[in-house]
C-alpha atoms as a PDB file:
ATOM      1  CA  UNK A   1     -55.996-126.222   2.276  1.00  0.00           C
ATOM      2  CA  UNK A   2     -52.348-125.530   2.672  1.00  0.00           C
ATOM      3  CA  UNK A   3     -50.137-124.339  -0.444  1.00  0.00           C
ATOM      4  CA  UNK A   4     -47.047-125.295  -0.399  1.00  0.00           C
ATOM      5  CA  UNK A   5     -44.745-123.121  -2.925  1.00  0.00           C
ATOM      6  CA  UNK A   6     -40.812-124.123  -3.422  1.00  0.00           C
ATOM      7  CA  UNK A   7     -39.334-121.030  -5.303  1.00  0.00           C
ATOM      8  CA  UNK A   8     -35.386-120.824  -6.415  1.00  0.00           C
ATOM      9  CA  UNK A   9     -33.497-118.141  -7.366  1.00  0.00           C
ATOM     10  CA  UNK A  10     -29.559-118.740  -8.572  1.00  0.00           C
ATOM     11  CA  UNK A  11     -29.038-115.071  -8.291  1.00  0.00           C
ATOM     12  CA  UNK A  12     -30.808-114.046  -4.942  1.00  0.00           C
ATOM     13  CA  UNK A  13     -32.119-115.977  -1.950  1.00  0.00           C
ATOM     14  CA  UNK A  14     -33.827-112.241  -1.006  1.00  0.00           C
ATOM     15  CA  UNK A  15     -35.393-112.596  -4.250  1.00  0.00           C
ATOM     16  CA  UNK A  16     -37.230-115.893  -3.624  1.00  0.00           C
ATOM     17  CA  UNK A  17     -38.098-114.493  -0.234  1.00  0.00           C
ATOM     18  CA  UNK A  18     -39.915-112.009  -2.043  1.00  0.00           C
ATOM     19  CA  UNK A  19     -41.610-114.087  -4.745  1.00  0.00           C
ATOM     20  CA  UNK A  20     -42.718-116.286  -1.452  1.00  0.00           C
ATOM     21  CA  UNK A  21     -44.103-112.891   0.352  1.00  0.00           C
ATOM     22  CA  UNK A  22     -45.611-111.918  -2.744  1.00  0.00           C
ATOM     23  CA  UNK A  23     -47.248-115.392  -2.937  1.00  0.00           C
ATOM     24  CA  UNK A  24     -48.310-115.591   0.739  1.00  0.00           C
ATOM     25  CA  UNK A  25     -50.071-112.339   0.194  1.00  0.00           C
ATOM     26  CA  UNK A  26     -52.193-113.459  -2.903  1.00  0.00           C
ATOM     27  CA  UNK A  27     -53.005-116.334  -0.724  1.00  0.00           C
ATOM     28  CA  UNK A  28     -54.482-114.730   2.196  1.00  0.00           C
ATOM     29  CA  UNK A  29     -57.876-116.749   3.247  1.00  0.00           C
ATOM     30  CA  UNK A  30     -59.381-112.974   4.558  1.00  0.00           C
ATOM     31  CA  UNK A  31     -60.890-111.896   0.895  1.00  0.00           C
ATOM     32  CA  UNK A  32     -60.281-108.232   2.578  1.00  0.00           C
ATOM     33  CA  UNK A  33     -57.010-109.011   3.483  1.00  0.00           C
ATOM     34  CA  UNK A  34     -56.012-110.560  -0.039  1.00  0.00           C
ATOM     35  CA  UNK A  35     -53.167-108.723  -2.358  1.00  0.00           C
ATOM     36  CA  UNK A  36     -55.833-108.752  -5.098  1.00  0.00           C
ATOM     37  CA  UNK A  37     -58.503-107.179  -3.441  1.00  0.00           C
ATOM     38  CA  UNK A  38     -56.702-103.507  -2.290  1.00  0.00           C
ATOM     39  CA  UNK A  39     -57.898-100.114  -3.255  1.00  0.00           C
ATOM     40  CA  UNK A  40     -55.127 -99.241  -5.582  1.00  0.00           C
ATOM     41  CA  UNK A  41     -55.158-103.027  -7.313  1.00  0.00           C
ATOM     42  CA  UNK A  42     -59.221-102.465  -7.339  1.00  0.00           C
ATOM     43  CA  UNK A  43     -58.801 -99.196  -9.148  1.00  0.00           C
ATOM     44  CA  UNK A  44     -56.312 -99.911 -11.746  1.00  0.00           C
ATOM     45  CA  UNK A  45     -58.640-102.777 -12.988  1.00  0.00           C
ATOM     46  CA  UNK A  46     -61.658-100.979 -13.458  1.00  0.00           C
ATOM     47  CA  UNK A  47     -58.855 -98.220 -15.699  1.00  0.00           C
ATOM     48  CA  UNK A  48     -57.363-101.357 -17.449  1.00  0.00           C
ATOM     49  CA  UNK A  49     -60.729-102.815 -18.022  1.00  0.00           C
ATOM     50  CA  UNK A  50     -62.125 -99.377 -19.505  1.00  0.00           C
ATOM     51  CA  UNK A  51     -59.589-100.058 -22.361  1.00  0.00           C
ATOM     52  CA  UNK A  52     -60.628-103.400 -23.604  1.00  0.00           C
END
């Protein structure tokens, strides 16, 4: 499956750039390789869900 994400930005064509990076990355096919699935990310949800 291919996603295919327009974003627009008024203020900032570097700025939609970076929503589209930031996209790409939570995208990533690898499960290993996926924004979601780092260390730090990892971490920080097991501290947020300690709160709830």
């Amino acid at each position: 499956m291919i996603a295919s994400i327009t974003v627009s930005s008024s203020s900032s064509p570097f700025g939609s750039l970076q929503a589209k990076d930031f996209i790409r990355e939570l995208l990533v096919k690898e499960t290993e390789n996926r924004l979601g699935q780092r260390k730090v990310l990892q971490r920080l949800n097991d501290i947020n869900s300690l709160k709830d």
